[in-house]
Protein backbone atom coordinates (compact mmCIF):
# COMPACT_ATOMS: atom_id res chain seq x y z
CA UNK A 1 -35.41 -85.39 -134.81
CA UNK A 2 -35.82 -87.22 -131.33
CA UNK A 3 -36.42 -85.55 -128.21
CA UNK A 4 -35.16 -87.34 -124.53
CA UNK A 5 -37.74 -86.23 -122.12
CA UNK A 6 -34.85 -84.51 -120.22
CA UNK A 7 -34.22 -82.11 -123.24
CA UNK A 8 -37.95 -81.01 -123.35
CA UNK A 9 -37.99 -80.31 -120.16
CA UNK A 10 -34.99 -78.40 -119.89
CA UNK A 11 -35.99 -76.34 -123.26
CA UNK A 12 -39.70 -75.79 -121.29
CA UNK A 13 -37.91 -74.39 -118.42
CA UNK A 14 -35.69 -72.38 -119.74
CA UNK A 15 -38.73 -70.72 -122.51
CA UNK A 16 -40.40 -70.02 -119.37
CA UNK A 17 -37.80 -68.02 -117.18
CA UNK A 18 -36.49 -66.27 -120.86
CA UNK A 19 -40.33 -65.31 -121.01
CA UNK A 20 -40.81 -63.92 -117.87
CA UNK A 21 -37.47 -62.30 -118.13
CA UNK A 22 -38.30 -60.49 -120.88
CA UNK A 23 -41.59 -59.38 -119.61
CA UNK A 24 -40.44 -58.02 -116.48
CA UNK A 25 -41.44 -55.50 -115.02
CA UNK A 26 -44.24 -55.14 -117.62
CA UNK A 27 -45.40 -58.49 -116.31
CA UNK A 28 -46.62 -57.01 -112.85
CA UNK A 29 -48.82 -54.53 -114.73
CA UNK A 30 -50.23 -56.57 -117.82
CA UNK A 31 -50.80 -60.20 -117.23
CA UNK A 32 -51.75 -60.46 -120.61
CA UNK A 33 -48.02 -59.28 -122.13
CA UNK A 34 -46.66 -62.42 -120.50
CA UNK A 35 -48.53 -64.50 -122.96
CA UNK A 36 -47.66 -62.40 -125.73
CA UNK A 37 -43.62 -63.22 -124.05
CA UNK A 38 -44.18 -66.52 -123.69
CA UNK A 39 -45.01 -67.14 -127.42
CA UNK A 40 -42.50 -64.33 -129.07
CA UNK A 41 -39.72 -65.38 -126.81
CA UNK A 42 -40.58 -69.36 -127.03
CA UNK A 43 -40.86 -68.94 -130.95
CA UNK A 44 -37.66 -67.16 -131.12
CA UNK A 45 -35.59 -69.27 -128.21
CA UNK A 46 -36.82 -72.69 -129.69
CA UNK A 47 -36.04 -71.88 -133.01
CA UNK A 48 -32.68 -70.55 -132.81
CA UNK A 49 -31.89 -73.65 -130.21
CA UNK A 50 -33.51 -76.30 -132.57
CA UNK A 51 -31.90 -74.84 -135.58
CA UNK A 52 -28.63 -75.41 -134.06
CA UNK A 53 -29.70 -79.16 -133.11
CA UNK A 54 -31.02 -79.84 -136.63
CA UNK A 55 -28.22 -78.60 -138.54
CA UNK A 56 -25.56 -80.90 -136.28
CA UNK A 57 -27.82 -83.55 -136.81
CA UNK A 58 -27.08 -83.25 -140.50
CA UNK A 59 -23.73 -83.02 -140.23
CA UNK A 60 -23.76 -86.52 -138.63
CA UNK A 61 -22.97 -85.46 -134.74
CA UNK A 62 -25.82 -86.49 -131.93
CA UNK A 63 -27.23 -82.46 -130.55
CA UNK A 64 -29.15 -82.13 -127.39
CA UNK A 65 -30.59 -78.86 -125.84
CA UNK A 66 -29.11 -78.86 -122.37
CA UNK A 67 -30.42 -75.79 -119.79
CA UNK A 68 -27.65 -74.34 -117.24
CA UNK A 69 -29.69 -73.68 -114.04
CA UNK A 70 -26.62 -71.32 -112.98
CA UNK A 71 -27.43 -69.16 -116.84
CA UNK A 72 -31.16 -68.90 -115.47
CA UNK A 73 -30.55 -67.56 -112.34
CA UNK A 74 -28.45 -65.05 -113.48
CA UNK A 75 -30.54 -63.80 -115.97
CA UNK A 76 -33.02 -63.48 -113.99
CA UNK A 77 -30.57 -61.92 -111.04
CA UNK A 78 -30.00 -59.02 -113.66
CA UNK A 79 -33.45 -58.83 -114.70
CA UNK A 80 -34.13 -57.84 -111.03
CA UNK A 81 -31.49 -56.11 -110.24
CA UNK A 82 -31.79 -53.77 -113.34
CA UNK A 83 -35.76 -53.27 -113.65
CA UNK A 84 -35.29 -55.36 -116.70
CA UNK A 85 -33.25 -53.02 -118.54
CA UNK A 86 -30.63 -55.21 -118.56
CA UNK A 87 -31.10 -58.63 -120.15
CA UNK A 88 -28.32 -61.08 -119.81
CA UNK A 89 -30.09 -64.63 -120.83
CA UNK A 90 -27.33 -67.66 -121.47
CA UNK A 91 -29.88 -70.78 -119.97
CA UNK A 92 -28.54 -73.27 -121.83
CA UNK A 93 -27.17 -74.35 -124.83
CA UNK A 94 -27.10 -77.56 -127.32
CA UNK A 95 -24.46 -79.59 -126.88
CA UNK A 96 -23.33 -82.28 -129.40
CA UNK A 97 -20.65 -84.69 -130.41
CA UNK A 98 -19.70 -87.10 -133.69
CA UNK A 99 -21.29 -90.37 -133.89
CA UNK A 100 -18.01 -91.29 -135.75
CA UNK A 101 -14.91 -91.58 -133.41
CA UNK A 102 -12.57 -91.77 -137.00
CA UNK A 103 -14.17 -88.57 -138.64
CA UNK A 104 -12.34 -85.48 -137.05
CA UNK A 105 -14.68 -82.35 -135.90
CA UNK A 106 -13.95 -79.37 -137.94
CA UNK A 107 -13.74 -75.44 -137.51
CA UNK A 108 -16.46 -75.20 -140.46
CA UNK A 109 -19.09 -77.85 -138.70
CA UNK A 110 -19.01 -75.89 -135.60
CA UNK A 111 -18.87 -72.90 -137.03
CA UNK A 112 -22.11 -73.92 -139.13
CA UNK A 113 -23.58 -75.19 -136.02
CA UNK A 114 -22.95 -72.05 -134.33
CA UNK A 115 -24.58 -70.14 -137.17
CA UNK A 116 -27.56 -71.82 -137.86
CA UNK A 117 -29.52 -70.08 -134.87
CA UNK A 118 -28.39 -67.13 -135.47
CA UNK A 119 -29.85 -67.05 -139.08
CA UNK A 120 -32.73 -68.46 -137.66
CA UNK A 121 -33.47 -65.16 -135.42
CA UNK A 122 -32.50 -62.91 -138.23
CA UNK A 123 -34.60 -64.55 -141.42
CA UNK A 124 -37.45 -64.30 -138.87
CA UNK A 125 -36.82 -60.84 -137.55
CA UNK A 126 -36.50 -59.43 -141.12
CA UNK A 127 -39.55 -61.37 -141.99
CA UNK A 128 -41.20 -59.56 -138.97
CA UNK A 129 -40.31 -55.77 -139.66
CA UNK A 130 -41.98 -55.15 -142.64
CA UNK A 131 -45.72 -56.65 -141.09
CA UNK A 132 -44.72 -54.28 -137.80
CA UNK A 133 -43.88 -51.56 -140.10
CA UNK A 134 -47.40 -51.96 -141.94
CA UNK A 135 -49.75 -52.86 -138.78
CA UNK A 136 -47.66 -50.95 -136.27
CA UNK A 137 -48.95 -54.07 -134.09
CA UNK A 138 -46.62 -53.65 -130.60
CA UNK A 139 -46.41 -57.47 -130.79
CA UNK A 140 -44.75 -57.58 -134.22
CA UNK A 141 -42.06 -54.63 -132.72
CA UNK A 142 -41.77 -56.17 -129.32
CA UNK A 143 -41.07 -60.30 -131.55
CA UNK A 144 -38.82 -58.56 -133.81
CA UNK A 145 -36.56 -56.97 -131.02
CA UNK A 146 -36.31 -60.09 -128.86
CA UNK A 147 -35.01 -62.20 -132.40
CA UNK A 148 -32.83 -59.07 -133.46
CA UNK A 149 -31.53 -59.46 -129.68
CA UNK A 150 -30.73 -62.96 -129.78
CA UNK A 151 -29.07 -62.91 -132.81
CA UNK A 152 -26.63 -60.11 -131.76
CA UNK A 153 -26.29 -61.00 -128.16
CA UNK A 154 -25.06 -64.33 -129.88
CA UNK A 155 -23.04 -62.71 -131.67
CA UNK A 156 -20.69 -61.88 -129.61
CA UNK A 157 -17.25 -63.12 -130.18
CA UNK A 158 -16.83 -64.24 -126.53
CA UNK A 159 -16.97 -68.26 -125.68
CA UNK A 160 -19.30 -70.02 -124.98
CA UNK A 161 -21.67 -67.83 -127.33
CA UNK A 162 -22.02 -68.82 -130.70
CA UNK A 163 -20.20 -66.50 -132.37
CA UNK A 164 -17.11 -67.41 -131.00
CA UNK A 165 -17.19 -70.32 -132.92
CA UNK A 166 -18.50 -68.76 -135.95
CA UNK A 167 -15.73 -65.76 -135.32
CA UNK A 168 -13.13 -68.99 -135.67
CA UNK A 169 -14.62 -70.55 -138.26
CA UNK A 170 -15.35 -67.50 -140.91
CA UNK A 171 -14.56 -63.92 -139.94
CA UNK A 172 -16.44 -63.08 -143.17
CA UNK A 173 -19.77 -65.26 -142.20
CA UNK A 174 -19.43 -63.67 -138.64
CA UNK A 175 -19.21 -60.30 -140.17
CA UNK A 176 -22.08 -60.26 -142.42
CA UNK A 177 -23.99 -61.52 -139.76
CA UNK A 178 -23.23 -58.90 -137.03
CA UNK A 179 -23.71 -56.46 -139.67
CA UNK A 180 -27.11 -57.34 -140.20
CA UNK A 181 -27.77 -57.36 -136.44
CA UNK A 182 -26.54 -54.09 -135.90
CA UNK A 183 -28.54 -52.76 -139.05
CA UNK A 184 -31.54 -54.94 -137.47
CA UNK A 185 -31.06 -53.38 -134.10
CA UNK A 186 -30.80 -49.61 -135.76
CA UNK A 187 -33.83 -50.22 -137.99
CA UNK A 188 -35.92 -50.95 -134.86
CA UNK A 189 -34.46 -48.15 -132.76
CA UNK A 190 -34.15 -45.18 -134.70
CA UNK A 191 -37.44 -45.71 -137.39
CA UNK A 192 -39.96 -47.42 -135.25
């Protein structure tokens, strides 16, 4: 998978404002959990982004990671305005388009485009929970909410977000997936 130098700046921009969005206000107090953001939230943000490249890149359509400047100020606008209790983080997106101008794009590739990060944030946060549930390590909780997060916030049947497209591709695929998230989200809240 190539990289432009424009995409890995824009996906090194935006892991940094997601990280200190999601640290703040803990940030101000604990230098230290800024780190521990910057390699949860990169992990998770990278991930989910790059899944969505690689799987458009095998379905034959050229994928970039793109950052919207206008998505980063805003989250980080709410982030401020609400204490950080309030997390609204859209910086970017990948975009992509077929190499092929005679083969048609279809409600099933973008559908599986639009899926793949999502599965990537949920096979990692249910690979997380049971380590956080044995060590009761803070840093296994705090990397298992911010995938569990991003794979429900995504979720949300509103466009641009990914699960728009999945929501018009397979209500079934979209289904099973939100349900997860939700359980996900529960697990975290109510046993940990």
């Amino acid at each position: 998978m190539a990289f432009s130098k424009r995409e890995i700046a824009d996906i090194i921009i935006s892991v940094i404002a997601l990280a200190l969005i999601f640290s703040y206000p803990q940030i101000l107090s604990d230098p230290l959990f800024s780190i521990i953001s910057f390699l949860t939230v990169g992990v998770a943000f990278i991930g989910h982004e790059l899944s969505h490249k690689f799987v458009a890149r095998r379905r034959g359509f050229w994928a970039e990671y793109r950052m919207w400047p206008q998505g980063i100020i805003l989250a980080v606008l709410f982030a401020l305005a609400t204490g950080g209790s309030v997390i609204f983080a859209a910086p970017g997106a990948v975009y992509f388009s077929k190499h092929w101008i005679f083969k048609r794009t279809t409600k099933r590739d973008i559908g599986l485009i639009g899926i793949a990060g999502i599965v990537f944030n949920l096979v990692l946060f249910f690979a997380l929970v049971p380590f956080y549930f044995l060590t009761g390590l803070p840093v296994l909780r705090f990397a298992a909410i911010i995938n569990v997060w991003l794979a429900l916030f995504n979720l949300l049947p509103l466009a641009p977000l990914d699960g728009s497209k999945v929501f018009a591709w397979s209500r079934s695929a979209w289904g099973l997936a939100f349900g997860l998230s939700i359980a996900g989200f529960l697990l975290l809240t109510f046993l940990a």
